[in-house]
PDB file of N, CA and C in Angstrom:
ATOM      1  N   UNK A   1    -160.550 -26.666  56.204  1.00  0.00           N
ATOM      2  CA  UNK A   1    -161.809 -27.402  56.026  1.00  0.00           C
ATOM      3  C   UNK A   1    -162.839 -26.549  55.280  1.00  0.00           C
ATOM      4  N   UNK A   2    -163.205 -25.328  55.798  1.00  0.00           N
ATOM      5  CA  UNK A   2    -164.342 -24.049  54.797  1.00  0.00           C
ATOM      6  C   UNK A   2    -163.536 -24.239  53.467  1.00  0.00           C
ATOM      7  N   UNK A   3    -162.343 -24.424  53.362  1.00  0.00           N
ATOM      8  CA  UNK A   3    -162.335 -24.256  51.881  1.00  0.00           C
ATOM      9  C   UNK A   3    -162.149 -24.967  51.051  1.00  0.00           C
ATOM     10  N   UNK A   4    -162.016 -26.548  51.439  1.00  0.00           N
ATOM     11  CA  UNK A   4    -162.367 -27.637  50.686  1.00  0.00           C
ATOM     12  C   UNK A   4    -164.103 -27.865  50.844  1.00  0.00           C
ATOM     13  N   UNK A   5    -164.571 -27.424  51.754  1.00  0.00           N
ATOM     14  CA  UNK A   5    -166.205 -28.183  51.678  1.00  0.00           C
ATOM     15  C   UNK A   5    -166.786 -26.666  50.691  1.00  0.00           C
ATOM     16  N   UNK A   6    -166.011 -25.197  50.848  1.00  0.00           N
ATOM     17  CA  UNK A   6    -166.340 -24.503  49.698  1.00  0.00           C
ATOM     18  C   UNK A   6    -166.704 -25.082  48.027  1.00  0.00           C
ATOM     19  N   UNK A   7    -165.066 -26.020  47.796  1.00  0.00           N
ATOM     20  CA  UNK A   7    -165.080 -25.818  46.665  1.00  0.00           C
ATOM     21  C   UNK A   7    -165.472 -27.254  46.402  1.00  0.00           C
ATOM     22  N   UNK A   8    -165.843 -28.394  47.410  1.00  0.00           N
ATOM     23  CA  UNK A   8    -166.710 -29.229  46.845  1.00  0.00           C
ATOM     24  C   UNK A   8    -168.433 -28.621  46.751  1.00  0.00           C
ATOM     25  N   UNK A   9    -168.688 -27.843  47.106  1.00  0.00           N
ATOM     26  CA  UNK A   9    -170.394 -26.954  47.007  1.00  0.00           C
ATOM     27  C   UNK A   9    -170.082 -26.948  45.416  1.00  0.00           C
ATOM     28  N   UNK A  10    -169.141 -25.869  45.088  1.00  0.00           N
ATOM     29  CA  UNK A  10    -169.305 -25.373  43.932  1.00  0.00           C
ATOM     30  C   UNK A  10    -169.024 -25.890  43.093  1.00  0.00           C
ATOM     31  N   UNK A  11    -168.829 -27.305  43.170  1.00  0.00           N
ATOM     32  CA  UNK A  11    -168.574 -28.374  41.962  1.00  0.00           C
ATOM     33  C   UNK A  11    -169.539 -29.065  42.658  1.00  0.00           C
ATOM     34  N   UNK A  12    -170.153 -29.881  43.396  1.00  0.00           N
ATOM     35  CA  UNK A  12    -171.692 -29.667  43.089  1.00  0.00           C
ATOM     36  C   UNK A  12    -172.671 -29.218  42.322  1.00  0.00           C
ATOM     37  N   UNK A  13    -172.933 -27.886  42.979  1.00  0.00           N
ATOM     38  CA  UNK A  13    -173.827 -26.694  42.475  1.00  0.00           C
ATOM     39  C   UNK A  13    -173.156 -26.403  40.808  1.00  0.00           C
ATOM     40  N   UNK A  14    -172.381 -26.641  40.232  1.00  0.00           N
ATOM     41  CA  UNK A  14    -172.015 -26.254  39.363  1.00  0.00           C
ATOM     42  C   UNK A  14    -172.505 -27.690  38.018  1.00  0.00           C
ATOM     43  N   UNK A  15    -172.256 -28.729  38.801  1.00  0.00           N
ATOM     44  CA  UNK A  15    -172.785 -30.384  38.501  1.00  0.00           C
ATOM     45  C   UNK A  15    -174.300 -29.870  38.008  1.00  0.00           C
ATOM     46  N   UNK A  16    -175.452 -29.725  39.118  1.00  0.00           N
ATOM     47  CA  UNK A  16    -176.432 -29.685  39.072  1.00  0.00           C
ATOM     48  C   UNK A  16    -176.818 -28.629  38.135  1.00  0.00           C
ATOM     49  N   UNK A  17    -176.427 -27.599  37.845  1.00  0.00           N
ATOM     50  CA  UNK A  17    -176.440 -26.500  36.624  1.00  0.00           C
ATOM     51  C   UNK A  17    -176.461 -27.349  35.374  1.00  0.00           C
ATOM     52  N   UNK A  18    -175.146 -28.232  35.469  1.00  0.00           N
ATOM     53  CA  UNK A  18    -174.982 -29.011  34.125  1.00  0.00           C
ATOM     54  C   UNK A  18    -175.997 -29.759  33.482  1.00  0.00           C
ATOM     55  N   UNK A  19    -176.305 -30.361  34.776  1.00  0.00           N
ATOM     56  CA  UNK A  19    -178.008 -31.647  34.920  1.00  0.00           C
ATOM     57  C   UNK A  19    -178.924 -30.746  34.364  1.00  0.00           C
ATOM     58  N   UNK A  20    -179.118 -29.562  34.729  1.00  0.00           N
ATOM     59  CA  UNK A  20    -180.202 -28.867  34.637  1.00  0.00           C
ATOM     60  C   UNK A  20    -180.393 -28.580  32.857  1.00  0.00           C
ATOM     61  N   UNK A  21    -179.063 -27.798  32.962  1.00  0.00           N
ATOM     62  CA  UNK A  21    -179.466 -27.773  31.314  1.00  0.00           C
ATOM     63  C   UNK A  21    -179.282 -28.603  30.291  1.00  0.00           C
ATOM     64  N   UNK A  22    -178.651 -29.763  30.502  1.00  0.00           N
ATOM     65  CA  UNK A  22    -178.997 -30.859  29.709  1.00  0.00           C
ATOM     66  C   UNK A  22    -180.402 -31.567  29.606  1.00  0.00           C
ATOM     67  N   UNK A  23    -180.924 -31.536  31.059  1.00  0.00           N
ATOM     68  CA  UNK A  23    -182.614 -31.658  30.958  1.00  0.00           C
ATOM     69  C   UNK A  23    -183.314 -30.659  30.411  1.00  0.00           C
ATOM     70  N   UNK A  24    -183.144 -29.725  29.718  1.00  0.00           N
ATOM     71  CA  UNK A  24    -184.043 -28.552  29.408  1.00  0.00           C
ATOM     72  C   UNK A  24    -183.666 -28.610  27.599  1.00  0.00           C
ATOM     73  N   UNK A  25    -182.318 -28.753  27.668  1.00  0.00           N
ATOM     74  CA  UNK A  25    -181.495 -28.819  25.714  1.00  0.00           C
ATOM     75  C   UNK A  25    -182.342 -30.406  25.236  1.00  0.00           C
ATOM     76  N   UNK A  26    -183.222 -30.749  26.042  1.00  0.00           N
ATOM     77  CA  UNK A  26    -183.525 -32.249  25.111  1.00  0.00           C
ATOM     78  C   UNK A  26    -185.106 -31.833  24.651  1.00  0.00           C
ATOM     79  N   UNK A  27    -185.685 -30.503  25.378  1.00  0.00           N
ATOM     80  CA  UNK A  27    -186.666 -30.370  25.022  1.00  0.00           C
ATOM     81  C   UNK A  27    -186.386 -29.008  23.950  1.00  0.00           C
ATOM     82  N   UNK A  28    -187.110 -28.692  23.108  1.00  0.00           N
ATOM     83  CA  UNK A  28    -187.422 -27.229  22.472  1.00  0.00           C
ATOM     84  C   UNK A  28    -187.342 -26.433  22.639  1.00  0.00           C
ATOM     85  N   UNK A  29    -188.092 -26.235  24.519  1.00  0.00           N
ATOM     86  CA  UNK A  29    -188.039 -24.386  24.815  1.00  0.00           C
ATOM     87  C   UNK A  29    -186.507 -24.271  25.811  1.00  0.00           C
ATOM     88  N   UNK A  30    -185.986 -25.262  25.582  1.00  0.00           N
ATOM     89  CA  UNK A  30    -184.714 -25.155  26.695  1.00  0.00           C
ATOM     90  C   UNK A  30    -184.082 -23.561  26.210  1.00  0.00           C
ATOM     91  N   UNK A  31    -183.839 -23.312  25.002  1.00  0.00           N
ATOM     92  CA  UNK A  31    -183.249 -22.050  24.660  1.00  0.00           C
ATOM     93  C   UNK A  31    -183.933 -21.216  25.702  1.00  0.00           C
ATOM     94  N   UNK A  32    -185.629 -21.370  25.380  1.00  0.00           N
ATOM     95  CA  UNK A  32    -186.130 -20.205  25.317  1.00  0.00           C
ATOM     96  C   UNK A  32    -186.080 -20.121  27.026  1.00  0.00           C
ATOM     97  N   UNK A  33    -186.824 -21.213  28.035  1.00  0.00           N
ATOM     98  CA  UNK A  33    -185.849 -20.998  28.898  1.00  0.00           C
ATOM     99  C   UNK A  33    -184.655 -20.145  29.349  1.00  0.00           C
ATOM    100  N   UNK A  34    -183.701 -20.582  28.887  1.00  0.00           N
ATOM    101  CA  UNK A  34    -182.297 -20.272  29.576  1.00  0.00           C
ATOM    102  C   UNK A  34    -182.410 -18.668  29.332  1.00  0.00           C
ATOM    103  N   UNK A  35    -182.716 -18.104  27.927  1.00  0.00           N
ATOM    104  CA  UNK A  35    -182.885 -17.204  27.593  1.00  0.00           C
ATOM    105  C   UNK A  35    -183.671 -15.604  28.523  1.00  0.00           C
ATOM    106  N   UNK A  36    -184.836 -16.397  29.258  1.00  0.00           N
ATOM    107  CA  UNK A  36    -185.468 -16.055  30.209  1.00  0.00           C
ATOM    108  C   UNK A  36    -184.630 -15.903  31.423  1.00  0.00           C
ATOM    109  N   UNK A  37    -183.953 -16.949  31.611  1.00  0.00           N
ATOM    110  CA  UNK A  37    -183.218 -17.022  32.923  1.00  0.00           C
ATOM    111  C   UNK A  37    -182.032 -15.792  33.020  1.00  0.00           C
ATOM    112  N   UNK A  38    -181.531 -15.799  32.176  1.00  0.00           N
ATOM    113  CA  UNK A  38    -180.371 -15.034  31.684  1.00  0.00           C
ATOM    114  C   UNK A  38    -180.721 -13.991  31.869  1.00  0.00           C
ATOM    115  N   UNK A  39    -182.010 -13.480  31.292  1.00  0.00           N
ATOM    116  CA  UNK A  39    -182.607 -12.186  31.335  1.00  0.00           C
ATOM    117  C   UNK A  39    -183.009 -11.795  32.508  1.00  0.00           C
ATOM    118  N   UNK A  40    -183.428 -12.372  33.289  1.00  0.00           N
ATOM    119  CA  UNK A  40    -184.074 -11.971  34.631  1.00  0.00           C
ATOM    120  C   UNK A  40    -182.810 -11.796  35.601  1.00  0.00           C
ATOM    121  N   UNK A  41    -181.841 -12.748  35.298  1.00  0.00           N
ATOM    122  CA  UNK A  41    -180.445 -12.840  36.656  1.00  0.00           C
ATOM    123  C   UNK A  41    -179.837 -11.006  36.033  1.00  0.00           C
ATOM    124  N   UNK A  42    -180.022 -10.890  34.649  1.00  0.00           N
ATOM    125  CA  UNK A  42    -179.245  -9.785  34.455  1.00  0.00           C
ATOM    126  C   UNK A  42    -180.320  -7.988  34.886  1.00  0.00           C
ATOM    127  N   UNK A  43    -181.585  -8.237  34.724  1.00  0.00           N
ATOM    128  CA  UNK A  43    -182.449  -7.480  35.169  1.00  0.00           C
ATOM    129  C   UNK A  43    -181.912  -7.339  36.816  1.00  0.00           C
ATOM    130  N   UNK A  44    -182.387  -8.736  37.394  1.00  0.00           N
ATOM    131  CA  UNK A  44    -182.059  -8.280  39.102  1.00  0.00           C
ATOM    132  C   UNK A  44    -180.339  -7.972  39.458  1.00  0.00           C
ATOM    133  N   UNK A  45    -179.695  -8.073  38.597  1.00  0.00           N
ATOM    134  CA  UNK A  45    -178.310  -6.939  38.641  1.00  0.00           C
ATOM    135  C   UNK A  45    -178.729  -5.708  38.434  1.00  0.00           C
ATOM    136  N   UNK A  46    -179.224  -5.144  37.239  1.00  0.00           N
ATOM    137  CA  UNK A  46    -179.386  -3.700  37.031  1.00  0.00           C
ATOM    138  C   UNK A  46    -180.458  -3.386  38.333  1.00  0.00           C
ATOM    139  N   UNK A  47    -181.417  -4.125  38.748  1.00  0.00           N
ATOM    140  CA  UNK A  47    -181.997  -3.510  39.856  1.00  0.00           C
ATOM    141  C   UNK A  47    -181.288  -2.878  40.994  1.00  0.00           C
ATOM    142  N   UNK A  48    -180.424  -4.335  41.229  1.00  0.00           N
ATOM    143  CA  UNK A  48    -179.182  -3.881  42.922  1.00  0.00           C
ATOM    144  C   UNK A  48    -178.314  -2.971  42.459  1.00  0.00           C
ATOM    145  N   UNK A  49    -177.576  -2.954  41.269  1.00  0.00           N
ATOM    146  CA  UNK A  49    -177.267  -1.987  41.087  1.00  0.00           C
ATOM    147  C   UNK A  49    -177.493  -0.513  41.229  1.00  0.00           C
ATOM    148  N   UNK A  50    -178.834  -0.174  40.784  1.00  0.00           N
ATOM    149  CA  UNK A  50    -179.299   0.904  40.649  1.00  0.00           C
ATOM    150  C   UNK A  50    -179.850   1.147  41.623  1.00  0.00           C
ATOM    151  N   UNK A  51    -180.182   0.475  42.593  1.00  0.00           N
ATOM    152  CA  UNK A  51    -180.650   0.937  44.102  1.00  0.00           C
ATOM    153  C   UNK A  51    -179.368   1.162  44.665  1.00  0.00           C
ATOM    154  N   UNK A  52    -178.299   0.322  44.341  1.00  0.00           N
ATOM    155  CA  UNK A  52    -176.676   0.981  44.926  1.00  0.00           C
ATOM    156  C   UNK A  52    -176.536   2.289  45.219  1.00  0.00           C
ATOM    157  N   UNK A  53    -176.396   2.280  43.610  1.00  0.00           N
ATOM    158  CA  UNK A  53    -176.309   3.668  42.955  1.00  0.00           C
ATOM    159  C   UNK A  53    -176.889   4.842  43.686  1.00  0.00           C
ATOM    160  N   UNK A  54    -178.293   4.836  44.061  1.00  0.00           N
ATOM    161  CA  UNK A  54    -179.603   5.817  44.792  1.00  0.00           C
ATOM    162  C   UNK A  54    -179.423   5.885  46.017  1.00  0.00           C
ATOM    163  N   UNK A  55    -178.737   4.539  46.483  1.00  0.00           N
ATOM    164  CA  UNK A  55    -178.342   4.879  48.411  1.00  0.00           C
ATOM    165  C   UNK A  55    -177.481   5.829  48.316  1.00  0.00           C
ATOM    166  N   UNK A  56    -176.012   5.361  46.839  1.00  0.00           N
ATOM    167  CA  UNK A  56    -174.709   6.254  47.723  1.00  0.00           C
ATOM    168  C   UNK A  56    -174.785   7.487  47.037  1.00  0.00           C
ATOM    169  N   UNK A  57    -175.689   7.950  46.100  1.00  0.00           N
ATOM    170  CA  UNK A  57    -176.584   9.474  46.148  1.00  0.00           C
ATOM    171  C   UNK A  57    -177.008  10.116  46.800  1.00  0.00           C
ATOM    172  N   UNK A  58    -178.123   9.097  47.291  1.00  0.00           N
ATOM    173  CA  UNK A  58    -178.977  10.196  49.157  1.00  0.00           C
ATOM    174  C   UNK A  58    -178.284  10.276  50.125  1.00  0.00           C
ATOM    175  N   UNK A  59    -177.072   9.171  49.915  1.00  0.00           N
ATOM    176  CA  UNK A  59    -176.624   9.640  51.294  1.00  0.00           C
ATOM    177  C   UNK A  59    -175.244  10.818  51.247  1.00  0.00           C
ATOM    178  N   UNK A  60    -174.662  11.041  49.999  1.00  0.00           N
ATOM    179  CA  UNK A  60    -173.561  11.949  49.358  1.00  0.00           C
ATOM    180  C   UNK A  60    -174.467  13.601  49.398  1.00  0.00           C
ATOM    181  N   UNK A  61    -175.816  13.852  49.396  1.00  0.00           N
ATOM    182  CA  UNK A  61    -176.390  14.855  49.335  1.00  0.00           C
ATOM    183  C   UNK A  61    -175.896  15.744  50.117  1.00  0.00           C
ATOM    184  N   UNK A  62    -175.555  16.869  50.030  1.00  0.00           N
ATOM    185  CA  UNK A  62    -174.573  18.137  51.022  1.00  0.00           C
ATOM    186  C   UNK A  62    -175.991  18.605  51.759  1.00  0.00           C
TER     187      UNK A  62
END
């Protein structure tokens, strides 16, 4: 059952992505949008990342 109501979420959630940017590609700034979006999801990676990174440093310190 978790893994059929999983993978109906993510064809959902994956639906509503679609909706989303077809409502945004009918206007102008949809690029500029997505563009933004893209940028920020990939910023808050390099953030968690790099706080990763700084935990398993301080805590590797001899």
């Amino acid at each position: 059952m978790i893994h059929i109501d999983d993978h109906q979420l993510r064809k959902s959630t994956g639906f509503r992505i679609q909706v989303f940017l077809r409502g945004w590609g009918r206007r102008k700034t949809g690029s500029l949008y997505f563009v933004l979006i893209a940028w920020g999801c990939s910023m808050l990676l390099l953030l968690i990342a790099s706080a990763g990174i700084y935990a398993f440093e301080e805590n590797n310190i001899p």
